[in-house]
Structure formats: structure tokens, C-alpha cells
Protein backbone atom coordinates (compact mmCIF):
# COMPACT_ATOMS: atom_id res chain seq x y z
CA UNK A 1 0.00 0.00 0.00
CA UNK A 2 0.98 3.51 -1.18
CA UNK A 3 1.48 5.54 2.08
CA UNK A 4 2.48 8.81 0.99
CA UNK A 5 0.27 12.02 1.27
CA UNK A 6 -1.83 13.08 -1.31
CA UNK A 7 -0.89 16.94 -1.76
CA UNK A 8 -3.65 19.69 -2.25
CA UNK A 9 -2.27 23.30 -3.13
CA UNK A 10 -3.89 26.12 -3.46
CA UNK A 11 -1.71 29.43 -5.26
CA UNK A 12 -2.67 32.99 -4.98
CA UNK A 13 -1.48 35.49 -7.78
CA UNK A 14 -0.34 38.59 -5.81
CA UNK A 15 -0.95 37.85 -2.03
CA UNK A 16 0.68 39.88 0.41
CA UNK A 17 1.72 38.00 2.97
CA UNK A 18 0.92 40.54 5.78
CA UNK A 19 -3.09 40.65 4.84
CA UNK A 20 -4.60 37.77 6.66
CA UNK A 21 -5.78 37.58 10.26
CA UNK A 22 -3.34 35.41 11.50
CA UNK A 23 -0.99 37.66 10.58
CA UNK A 24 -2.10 39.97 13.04
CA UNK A 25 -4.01 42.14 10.26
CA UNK A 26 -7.05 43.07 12.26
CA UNK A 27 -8.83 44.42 9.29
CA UNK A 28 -8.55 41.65 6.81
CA UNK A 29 -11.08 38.70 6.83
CA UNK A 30 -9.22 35.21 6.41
CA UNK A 31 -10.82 32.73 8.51
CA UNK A 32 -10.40 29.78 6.21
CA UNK A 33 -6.58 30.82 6.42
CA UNK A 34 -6.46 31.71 9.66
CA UNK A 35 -7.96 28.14 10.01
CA UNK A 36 -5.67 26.73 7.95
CA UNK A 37 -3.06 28.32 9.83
CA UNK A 38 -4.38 27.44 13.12
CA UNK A 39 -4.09 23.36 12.14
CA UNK A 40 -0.74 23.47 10.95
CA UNK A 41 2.20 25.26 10.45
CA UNK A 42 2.67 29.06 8.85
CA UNK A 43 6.29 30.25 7.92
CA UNK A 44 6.88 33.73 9.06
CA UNK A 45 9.83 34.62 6.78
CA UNK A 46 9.16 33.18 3.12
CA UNK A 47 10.33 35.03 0.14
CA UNK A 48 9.69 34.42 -3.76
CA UNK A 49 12.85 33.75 -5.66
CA UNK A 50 11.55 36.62 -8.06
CA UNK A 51 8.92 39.08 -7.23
CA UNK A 52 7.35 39.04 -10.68
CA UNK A 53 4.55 36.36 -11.60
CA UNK A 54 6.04 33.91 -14.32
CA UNK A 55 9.85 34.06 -13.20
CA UNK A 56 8.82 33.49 -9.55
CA UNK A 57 6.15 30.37 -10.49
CA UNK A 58 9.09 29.05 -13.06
CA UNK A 59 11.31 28.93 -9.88
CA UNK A 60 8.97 27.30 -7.66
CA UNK A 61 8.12 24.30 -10.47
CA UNK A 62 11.48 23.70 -11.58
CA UNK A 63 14.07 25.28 -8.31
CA UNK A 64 15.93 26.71 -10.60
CA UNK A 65 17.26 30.45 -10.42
CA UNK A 66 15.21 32.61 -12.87
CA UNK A 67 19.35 33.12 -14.79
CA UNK A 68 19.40 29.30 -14.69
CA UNK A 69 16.41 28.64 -16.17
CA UNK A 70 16.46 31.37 -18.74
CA UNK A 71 13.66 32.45 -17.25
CA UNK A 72 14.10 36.18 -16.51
CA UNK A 73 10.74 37.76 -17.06
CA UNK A 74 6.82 38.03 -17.72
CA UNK A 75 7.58 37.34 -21.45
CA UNK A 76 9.75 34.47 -21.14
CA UNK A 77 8.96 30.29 -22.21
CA UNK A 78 9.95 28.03 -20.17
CA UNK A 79 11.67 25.25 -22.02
CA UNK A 80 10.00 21.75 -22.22
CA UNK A 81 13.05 20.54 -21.63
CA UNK A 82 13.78 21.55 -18.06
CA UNK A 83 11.94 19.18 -16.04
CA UNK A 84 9.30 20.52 -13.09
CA UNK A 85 7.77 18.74 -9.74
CA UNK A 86 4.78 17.68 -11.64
CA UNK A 87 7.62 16.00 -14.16
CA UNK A 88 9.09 14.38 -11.22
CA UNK A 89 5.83 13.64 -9.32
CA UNK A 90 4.31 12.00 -12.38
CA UNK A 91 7.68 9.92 -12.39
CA UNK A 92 7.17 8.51 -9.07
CA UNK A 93 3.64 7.45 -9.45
CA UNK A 94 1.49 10.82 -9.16
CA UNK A 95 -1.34 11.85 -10.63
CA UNK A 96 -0.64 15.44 -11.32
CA UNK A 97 -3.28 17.88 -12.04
CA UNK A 98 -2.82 21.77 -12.80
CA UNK A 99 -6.25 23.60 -12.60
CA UNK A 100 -6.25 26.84 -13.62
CA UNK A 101 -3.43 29.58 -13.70
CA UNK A 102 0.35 29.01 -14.22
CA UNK A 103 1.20 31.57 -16.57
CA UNK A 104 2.84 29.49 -19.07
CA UNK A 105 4.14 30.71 -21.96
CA UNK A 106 4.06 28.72 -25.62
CA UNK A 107 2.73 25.56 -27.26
CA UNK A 108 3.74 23.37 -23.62
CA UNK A 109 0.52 24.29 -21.31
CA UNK A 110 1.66 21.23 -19.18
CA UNK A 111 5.14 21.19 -18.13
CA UNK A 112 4.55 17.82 -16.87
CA UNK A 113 1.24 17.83 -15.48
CA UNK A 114 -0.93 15.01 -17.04
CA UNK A 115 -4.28 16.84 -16.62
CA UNK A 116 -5.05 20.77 -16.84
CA UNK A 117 -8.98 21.13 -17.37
CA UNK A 118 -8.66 25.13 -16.95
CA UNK A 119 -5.87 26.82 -18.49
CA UNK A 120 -4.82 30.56 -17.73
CA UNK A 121 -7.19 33.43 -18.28
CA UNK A 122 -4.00 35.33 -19.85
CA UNK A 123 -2.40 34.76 -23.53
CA UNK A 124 -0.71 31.58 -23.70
CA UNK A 125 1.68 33.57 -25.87
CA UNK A 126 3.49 37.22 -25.32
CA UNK A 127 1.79 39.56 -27.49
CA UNK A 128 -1.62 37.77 -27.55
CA UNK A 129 -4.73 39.44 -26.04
CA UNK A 130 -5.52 40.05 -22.65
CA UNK A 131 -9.13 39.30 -21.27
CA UNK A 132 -11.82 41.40 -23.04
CA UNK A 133 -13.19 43.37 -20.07
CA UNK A 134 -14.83 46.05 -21.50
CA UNK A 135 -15.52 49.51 -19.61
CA UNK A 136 -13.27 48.04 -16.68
CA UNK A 137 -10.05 47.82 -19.22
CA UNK A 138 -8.58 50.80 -17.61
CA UNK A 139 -8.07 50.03 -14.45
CA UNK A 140 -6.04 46.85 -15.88
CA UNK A 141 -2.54 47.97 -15.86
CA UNK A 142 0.35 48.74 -13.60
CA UNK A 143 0.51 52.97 -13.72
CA UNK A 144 -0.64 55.17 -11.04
CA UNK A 145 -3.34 56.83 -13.34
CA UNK A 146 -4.91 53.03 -13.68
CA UNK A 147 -6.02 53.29 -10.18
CA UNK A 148 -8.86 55.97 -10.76
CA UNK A 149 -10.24 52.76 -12.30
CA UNK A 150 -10.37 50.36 -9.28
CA UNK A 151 -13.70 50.10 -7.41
CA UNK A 152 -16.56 47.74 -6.79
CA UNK A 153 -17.91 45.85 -10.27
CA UNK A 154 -17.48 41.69 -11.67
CA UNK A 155 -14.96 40.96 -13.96
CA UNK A 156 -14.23 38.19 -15.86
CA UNK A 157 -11.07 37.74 -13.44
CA UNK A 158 -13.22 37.02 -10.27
CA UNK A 159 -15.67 34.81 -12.88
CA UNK A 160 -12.10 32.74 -13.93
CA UNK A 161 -11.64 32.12 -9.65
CA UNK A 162 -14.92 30.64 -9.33
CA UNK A 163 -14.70 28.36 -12.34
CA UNK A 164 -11.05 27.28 -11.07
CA UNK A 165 -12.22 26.85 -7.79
CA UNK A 166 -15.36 24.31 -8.72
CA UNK A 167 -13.17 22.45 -11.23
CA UNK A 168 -10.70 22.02 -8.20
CA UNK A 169 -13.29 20.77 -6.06
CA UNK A 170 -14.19 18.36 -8.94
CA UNK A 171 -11.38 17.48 -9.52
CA UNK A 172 -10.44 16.81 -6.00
CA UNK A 173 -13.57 14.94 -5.32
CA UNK A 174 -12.79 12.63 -8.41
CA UNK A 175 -9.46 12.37 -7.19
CA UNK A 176 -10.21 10.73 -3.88
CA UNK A 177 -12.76 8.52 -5.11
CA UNK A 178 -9.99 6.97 -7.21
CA UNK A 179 -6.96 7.45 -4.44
CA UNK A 180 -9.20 4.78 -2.52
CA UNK A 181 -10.18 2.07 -5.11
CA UNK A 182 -6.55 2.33 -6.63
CA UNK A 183 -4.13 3.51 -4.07
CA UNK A 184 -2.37 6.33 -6.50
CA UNK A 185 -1.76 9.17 -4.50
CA UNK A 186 -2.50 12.82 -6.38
CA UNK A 187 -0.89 15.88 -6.38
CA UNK A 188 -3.36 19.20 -7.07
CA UNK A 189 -2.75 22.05 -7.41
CA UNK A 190 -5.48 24.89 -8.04
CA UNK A 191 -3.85 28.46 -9.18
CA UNK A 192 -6.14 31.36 -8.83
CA UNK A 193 -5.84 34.80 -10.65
CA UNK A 194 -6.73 37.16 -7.90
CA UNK A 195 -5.74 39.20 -5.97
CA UNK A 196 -3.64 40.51 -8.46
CA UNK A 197 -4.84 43.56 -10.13
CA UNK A 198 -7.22 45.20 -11.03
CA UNK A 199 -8.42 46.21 -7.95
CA UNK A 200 -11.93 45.46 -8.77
CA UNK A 201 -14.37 43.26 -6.00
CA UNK A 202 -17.41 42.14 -5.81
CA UNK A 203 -19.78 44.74 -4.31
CA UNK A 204 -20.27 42.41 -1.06
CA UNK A 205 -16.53 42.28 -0.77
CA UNK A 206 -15.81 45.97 -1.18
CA UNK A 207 -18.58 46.79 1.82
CA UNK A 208 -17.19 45.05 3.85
CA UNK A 209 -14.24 47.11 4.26
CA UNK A 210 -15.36 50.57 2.57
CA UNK A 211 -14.27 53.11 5.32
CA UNK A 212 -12.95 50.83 7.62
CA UNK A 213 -8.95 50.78 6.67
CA UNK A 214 -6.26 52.49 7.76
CA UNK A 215 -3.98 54.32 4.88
CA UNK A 216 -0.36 52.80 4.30
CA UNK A 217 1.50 52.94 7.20
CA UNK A 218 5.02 53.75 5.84
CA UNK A 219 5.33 57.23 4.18
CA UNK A 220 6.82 57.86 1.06
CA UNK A 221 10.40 58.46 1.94
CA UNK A 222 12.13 61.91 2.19
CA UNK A 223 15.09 60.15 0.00
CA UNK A 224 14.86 57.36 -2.86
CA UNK A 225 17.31 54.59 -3.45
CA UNK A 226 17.70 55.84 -7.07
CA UNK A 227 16.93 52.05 -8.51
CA UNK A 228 13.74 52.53 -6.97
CA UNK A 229 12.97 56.42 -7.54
CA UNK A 230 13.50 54.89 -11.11
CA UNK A 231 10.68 52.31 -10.34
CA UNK A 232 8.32 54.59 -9.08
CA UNK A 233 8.77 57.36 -11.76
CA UNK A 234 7.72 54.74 -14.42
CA UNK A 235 5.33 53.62 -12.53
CA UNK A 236 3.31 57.21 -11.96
CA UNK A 237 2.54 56.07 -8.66
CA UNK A 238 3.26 59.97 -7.70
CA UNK A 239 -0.39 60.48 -9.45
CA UNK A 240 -2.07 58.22 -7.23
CA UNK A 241 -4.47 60.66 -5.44
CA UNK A 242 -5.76 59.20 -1.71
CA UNK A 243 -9.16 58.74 -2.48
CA UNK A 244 -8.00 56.10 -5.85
CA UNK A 245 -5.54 54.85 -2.83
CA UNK A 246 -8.29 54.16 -0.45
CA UNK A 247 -10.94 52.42 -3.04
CA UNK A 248 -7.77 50.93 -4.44
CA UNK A 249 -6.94 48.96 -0.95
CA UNK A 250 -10.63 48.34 -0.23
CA UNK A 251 -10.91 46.81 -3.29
CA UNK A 252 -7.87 44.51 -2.58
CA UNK A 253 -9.08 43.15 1.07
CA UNK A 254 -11.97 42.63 -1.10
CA UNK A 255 -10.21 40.24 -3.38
CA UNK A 256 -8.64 38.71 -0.44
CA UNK A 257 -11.95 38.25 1.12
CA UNK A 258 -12.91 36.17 -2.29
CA UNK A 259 -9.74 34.10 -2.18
CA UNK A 260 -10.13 33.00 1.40
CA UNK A 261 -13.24 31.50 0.39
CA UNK A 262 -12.36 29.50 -2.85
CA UNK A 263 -9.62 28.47 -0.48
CA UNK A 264 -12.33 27.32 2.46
CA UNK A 265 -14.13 25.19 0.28
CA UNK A 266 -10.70 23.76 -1.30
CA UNK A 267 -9.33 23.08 2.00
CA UNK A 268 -12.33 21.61 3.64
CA UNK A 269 -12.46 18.78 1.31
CA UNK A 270 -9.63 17.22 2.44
CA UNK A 271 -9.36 18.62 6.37
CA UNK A 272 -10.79 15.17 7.81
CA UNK A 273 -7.72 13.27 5.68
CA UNK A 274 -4.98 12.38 7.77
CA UNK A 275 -2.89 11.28 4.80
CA UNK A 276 -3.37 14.68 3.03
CA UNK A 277 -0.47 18.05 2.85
CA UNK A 278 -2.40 20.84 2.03
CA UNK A 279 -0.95 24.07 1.37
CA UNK A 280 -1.32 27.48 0.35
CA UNK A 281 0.97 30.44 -0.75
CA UNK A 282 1.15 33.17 -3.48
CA UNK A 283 3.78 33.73 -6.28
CA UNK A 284 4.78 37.27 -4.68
CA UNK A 285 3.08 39.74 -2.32
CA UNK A 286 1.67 43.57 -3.18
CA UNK A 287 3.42 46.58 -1.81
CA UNK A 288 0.02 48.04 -1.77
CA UNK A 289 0.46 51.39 -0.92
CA UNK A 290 3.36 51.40 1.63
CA UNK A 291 6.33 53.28 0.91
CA UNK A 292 4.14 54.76 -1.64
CA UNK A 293 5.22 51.96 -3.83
CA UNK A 294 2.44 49.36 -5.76
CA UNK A 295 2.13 46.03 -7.18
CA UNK A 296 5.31 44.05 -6.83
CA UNK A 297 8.74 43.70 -8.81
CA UNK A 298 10.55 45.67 -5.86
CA UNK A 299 12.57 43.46 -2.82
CA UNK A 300 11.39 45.28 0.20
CA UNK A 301 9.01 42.74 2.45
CA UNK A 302 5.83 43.77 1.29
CA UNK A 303 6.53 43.01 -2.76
CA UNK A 304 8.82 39.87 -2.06
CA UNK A 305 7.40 37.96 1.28
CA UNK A 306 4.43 35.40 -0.03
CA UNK A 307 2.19 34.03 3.04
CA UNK A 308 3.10 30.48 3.07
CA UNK A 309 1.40 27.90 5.22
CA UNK A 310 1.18 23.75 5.18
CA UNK A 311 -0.92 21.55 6.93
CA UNK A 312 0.01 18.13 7.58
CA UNK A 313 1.82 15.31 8.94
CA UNK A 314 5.51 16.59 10.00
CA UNK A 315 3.69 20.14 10.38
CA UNK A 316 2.76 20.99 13.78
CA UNK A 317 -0.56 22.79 14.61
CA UNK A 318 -0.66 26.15 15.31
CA UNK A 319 3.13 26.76 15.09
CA UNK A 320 4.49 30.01 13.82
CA UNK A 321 8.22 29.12 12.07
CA UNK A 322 10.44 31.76 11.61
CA UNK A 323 13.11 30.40 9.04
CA UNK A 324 14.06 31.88 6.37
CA UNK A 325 12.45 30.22 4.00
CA UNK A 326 11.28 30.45 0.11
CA UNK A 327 8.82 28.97 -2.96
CA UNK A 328 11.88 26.91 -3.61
CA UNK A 329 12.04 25.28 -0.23
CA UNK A 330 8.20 24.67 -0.58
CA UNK A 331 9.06 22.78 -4.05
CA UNK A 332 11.48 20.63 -2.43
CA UNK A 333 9.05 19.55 0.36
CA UNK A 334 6.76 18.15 -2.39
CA UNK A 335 9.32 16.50 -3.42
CA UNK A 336 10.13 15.35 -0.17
CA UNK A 337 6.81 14.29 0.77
CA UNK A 338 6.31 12.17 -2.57
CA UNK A 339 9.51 10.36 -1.91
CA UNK A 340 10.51 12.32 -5.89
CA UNK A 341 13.80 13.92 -6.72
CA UNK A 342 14.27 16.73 -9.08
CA UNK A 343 18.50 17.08 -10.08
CA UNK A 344 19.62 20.30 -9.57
CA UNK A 345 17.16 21.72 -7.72
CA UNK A 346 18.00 24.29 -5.48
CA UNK A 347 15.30 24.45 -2.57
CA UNK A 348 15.40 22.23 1.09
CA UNK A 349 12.79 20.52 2.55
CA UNK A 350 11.05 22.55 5.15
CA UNK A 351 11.04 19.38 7.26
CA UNK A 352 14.30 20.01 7.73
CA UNK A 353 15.36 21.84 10.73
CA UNK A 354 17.11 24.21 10.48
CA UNK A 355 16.46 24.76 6.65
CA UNK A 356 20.02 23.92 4.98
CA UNK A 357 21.58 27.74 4.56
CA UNK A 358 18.82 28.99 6.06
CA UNK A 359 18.47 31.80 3.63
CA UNK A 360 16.73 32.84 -0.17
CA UNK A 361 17.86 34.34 -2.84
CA UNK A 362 16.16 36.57 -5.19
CA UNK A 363 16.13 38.12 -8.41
CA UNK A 364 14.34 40.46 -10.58
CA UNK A 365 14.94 41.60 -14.29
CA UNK A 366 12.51 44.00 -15.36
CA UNK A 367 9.00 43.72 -17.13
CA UNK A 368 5.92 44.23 -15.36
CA UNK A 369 3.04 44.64 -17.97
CA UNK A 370 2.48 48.43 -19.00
CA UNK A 371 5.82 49.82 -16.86
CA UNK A 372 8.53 49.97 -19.23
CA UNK A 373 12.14 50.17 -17.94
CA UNK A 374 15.29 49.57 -19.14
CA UNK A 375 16.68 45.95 -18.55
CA UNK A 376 17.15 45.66 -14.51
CA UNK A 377 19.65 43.77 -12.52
CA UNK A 378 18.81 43.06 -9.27
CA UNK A 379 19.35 40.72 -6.53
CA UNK A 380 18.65 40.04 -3.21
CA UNK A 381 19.89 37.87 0.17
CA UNK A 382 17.97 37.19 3.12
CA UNK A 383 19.83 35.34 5.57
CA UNK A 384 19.33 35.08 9.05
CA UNK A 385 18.87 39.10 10.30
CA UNK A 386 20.28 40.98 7.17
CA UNK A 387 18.93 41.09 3.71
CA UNK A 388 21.35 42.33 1.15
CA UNK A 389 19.84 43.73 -1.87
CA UNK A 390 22.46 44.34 -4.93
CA UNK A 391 21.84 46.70 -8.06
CA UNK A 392 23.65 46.34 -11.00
CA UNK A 393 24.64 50.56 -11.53
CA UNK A 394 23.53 51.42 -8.29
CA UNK A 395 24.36 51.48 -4.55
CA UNK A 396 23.36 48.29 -2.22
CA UNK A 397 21.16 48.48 0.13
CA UNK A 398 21.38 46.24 3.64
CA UNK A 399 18.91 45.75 6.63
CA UNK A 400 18.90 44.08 9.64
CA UNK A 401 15.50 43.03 10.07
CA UNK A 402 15.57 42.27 13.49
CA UNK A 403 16.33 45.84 14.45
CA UNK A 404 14.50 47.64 11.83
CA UNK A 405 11.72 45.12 10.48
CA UNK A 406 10.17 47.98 7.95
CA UNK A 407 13.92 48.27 5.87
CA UNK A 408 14.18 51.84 6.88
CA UNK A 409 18.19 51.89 7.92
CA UNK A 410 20.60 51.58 5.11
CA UNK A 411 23.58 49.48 6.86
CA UNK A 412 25.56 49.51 3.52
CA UNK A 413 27.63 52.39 4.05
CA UNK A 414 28.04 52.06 7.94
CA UNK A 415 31.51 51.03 8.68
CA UNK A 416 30.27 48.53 11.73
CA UNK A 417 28.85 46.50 8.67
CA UNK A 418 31.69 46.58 6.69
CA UNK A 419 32.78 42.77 7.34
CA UNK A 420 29.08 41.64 7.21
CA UNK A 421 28.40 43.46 3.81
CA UNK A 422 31.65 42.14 2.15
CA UNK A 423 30.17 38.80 3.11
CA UNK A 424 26.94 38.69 1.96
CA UNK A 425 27.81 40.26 -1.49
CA UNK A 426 30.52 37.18 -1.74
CA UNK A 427 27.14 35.25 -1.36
CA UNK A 428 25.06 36.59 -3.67
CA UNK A 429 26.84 37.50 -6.50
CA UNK A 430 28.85 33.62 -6.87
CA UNK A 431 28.60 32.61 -9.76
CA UNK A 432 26.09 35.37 -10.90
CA UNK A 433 27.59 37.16 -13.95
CA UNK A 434 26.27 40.67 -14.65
CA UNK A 435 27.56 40.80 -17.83
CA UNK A 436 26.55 37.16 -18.64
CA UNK A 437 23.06 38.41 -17.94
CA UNK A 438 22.96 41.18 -19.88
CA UNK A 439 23.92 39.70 -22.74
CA UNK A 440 21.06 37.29 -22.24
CA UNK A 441 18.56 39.94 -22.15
CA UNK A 442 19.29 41.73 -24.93
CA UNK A 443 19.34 38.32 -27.06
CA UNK A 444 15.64 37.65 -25.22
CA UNK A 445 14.52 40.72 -26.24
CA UNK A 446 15.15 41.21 -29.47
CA UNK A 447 14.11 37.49 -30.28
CA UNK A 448 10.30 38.47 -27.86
CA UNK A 449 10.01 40.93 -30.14
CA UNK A 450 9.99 38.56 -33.41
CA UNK A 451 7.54 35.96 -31.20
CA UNK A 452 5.73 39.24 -30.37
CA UNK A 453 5.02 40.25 -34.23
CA UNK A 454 4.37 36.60 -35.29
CA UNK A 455 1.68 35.98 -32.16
CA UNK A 456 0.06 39.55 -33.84
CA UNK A 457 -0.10 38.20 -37.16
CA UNK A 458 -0.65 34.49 -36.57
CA UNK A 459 -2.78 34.00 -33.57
CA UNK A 460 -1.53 31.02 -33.03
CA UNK A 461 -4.38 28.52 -31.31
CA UNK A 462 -4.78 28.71 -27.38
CA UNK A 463 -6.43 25.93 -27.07
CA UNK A 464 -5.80 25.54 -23.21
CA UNK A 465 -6.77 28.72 -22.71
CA UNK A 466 -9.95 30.05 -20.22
CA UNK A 467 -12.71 32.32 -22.51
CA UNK A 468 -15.88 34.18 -20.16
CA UNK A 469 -18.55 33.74 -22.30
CA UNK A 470 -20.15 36.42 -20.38
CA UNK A 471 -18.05 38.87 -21.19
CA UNK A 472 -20.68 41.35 -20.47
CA UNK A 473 -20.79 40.56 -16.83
CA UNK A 474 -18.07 42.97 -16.65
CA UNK A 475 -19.55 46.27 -15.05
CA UNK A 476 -19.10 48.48 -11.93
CA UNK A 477 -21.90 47.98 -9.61
């Protein structure tokens, strides 16, 4: 008899780790992840290994570095032939299903899962269409001026999230039936658009915070890092007026509100199993606000923490863990858990104690829908206390989070640090070659632009891909 766990996940597009009640977030309503929490065990300190959607999700299925993989940014394939958990969980006797988003790029939509019956919502190719929304298409993008858009209405996005979550529970239900008359274990995992932007709820969703929140509660600051003065300029986020901030931020514990409870009736299925690892995280978090900074893409807590909780046998109840930790480290878990190996993946079990290292690594190289910057360099180590973030034509930037949890103190320059910064650098940048890089993004984007123009005049088929047929549900109500 097959003992290992079946494994239920549920991903988030855009979480930030700090909105849920057991977080201490008074104001946010996540009792299906506070319950979640509550029965097993939530990791305080887990990063992304990118803080942009498809190079962060690439790292998490494969554990490879977003430089290793090739995958760098939001218009970038991953190749079929760099094998991912569901490759290796199929391998050792899994039935892998993928139901809903993953952001894939190209003609693989599986990348080793044997089953996807919803595909993304997005393009399977850069350059294809986005999701006709109609009158709520401005508020879609990633500028300050988008924000005068956000509100309470249905979109097609919070339509997609339903359909993903009953297929899951379908799915799941299906799943179990067959677990007991065969023995196969299953691995599911159920990948949900929202909260990612735009910051459009359902009317229910939005009154129930709609005066209640606080504003951000760090300040712009009086002085920029310049690599992110850079970030903010392109991002307009200077034009966000308070009022678009507020409805913005309702509008987002709104979408959280949703979430939790797609992720209630996922979980709930399978809370009675004892033989089950369910788990939930997002691909990055949402600076929402703070800093005066939005979305993600940046490495400061709020944009590259991701909530991060499992529930299961090795995963004690109600236990709070502290470790460094990342979506990598989560990987290698599943792998753990279904008794799989993938070569040359980076991550460590979280059973493990301490985590090997103890630390993540993260990278991010530019591209974040409408914000258009010049190819970015960036990198980041937390380990232990400090988090070192590197920036390829710019100062660095260090932190010791245990004195000054909100990143506020740059260490980099204070001669105390000196030995502490010389170390961490030697860390981060081994075997990381700026120049090697570089060179790999210009090749990527001159040959995205060629994919670009053929996806324009080709439309290839998405045949994967998730179509409302009610595309005039979209509306502000």
C-alpha cells in the first residue's frame, strides 16, 4: 500500500503575505486561512525567488534560479526541456493535475502535469490578447493613473476564480474517489488569478471594508534609493491621489476576502484526511500602498514575502516558524513528501530543521506589464537578520531586520557593517555574472520581439486557454 500524502495546493497570484488575520491584520477577513493556519504550520519569513509572476512560479516548479532557467521575465517560455515537480511527481507514481493559472508561456501548457482542465485566463503567448473586459479595461494595468479605475464591479477575473475553484473541487472529489479504489496518490494544485490587479471586488466584498482601513503605514520616503525612484517614476505612482488609494486597498481586502473562500471550500475537502499536505501560498506579495510603492517587482518585504502555510503530517498545529524560507524550499518539500527527486534543484525541505543555509535568494529583471524600464539587474539575500539587496549601476542596500523590520536603515555604508556586507555580497553574487546576464537579455529581447510580431499576425491557437462567455458581466456595480 501507497502511504504517501496526497498533496492539495492552493496558489494565490499577488498575495501579500501581511493581509490575513493570522498575521495579526485586524482588518482583513481570512478565517479559512487563519484556520488553515491554526491546524498546521505558517512560515513567518518566506520570500519568492523573483517578485514578478512567471519568473517566480518558473522557480517554484522547476528550483531553478530565474538566470538558470532562462527564465528572466513576464515574457519568457519556459523550455519543455527543463523538467518541473509535476515532471518528477508524475515519475514517481502521481497523478498530477494543474487547474487553472500558471502563466505558461508557448505551445507546452503542461510542463509535466498530465491533466489541466482550466488553463490561464491570460495569452498563452506574449503579445496575444488580454481578457476582453470592457468599460473596466482601464483600471487593468500597472501605472498610477490606472487606479482611478479600481472600485466595486465583476470581472471576468473574479468569474475565472470561481470556475477554477469548482473544477478544483471536482477534480479533488474525483481524485479521492480513485486514491481509494486504486491507491495512487494525487498531487493538485489549483492556481487562482486574484488578488492581483485590477483592484476590482465584488460589491459584497468591497462593503465590507469601505471606510474601515487604515492608509499605508510607511510614508513615502524623504530620499529614494535611485533604482527605486527609477521604479516609481515609471510607474506614476506619484499620481495616485488618496481617495483612488483608499478604493484601491478596499478593493484589494476585497479580493482577499474572495480568495479565502475558494480556499475554504478547497481546503475543507480534504481537512478530515490524515494522509493529506495541504498548502497554500502566493507567487509574490503587493506593496500596496506602503512606501508609496504598488504592485510588486521591488525586494522590500511587502513586494517579495508570499504568506506560506502547510498543513500536515511533520507540520505541527498552530506553530508560527520563523526560518528563512522560500517557494523553492516549498518545491522541495513536495518533493520530499512524494519520496521524488528533481537534479539540480535548489530548494530544502522545510522538514528540515534548520532549513540547509537557512536563507533565499532573489532576483528580478525588469517587465511588469504596462511599466517599461530599461533591462534591470537586481538581486537580493535574506539570511538570518540581514537582507542584502544588490543593483547592478547602483548602490546596495542592507537591513537588519531584526532591528528595523520595515527596511528603513541603510547598513551599507556604515563602517560597523563593513565585514558583514563584504560577506553577503561574496554570497550573492557567486557565480552570478552581470555581464553574462545582460547579454542574455538583450538576445531575449530582441528574439520576444519577433515571437511578439508573429503571435500579432498568426494567432496562433490557445487551445488551453480560459474564454468568459459572459463577457458582459463585466460592469461596476
Amino acid at each position: 500500500m501507497d502511504v504517501r500524502p496526497d498533496i492539495v495546493m492552493v496558489m494565490t497570484d499577488q498575495h501579500a503575505a501581511r493581509v490575513m488575520g493570522c498575521t495579526g491584520d485586524a482588518h482583513a477577513q481570512t478565517p479559512a486561512l487563519d484556520a488553515l493556519a491554526a491546524a498546521g504550520t505558517r512560515f513567518t519569513n518566506a520570500y519568492c525567488n523573483s517578485p514578478l509572476c512567471v519568473p517566480s512560479r518558473m522557480s517554484f516548479l522547476t528550483g531553478l534560479e530565474p538566470h538558470v532557467s532562462g527564465v528572466l521575465n513576464n515574457d519568457a517560455y519556459l523550455p519543455s526541456d527543463i523538467p518541473t515537480i509535476a515532471h518528477a511527481l508524475g515519475a514517481a507514481g502521481y497523478d498530477c493535475h494543474l487547474v487553472g493559472r500558471m502563466h505558461f508561456y508557448g505551445p507546452d501548457q503542461l510542463h509535466g502535469f498530465a491533466h489541466r482542465p482550466i488553463g490561464d485566463i491570460g495569452a498563452s503567448y506574449p503579445g496575444g490578447n488580454p481578457p476582453e473586459i470592457g468599460p473596466l479595461t482601464k483600471g487593468r494595468g500597472n501605472r498610477g493613473p490606472e487606479l482611478a479605475h479600481s472600485g466595486a464591479g465583476e470581472t471576468s477575473y473574479q468569474a475565472y476564480d470561481h470556475a477554477v475553484t469548482d473544477q478544483a473541487i471536482e477534480t479533488i472529489e474525483a481524485l479521492k474517489a480513485q486514491r481509494a479504489h486504486t491507491g495512487r496518490p494525487f498531487f493538485v494544485l489549483a492556481s487562482l488569478f486574484c488578488p492581483h490587479p485590477p483592484y476590482i471586488c465584488a460589491r459584497e466584498d468591497y462593503d465590507a471594508f469601505d471606510g474601515t482601513l487604515p492608509p499605508p503605514r510607511l510614508p513615502p520616503p524623504n530620499e529614494d534609493h535611485p533604482a527605486i525612484a527609477d521604479w516609481r517614476a515609471a510607474g506614476r505612482t506619484a499620481e495616485i491621489s488618496d481617495e483612488n488609494q483608499r478604493i484601491s486597498r478596499t478593493a484589494y481586502y476585497g479580493l482577499v476576502r474572495m480568495i479565502d473562500g475558494m480556499c475554504g471550500r478547497v481546503f475543507d475537502l480534504v481537512k478530515d484526511r490524515e494522509n493529506t499536505l495541504s498548502i497554500y501560498a502566493s507567487d509574490h506579495g503587493e506593496s500596496l500602498g506602503e512606501r508609496g510603492l504598488w504592485w510588486k517587482s521591488v525586494m522590500y518585504d511587502q513586494s517579495a514575502k508570499v504568506p506560506m502555510i502547510l498543513r500536515g503530517v511533520g507540520f505541527e498545529a498552530g506553530h508560527q516558524d520563523g526560518r528563512v524560507t522560500s517557494l523553492a524550499d516549498l518545491s522541495a518539500t513536495i518533493l520530499e513528501q512524494a519520496n521524488a527527486s528533481l537534479p539540480g534543484h535548489i530548494g530544502h525541505s522545510l522538514t528540515q530543521d534548520p532549513v540547509a543555509g537557512g536563507r533565499c535568494i532573489s532576483s528580478y529583471y525588469g517587465g511588469l506589464m504596462n511599466i517599461r524600464l530599461p533591462d534591470i539587474r537586481h538581486r537580493m539575500l535574506r539570511q538570518g537578520r540581514f537582507k542584502l539587496i544588490w543593483y547592478d549601476g547602483h548602490d546596495a542596500q542592507l537591513f537588519d531586520l531584526r532591528s528595523d523590520p520595515d527596511e528603513l536603515c541603510n547598513l551599507a555604508e556604515d563602517v560597523r557593517y563593513a565585514s558583514t556586507l563584504a560577506d553577503l555580497s561574496t554570497q550573492l553574487l557567486d557565480g552570478w555574472s552581470v555581464k553574462q546576464i545582460a547579454d542574455a537579455q538583450a538576445i531575449k529581447s530582441a528574439q520576444f520581439s519577433v515571437i511578439r510580431n508573429w503571435v500579432r499576425k498568426t494567432r496562433p491557437e490557445e487551445s488551453y486557454r480560459w474564454f468568459d462567455h459572459t463577457p458582459e458581466r463585466n460592469r461596476y456595480t
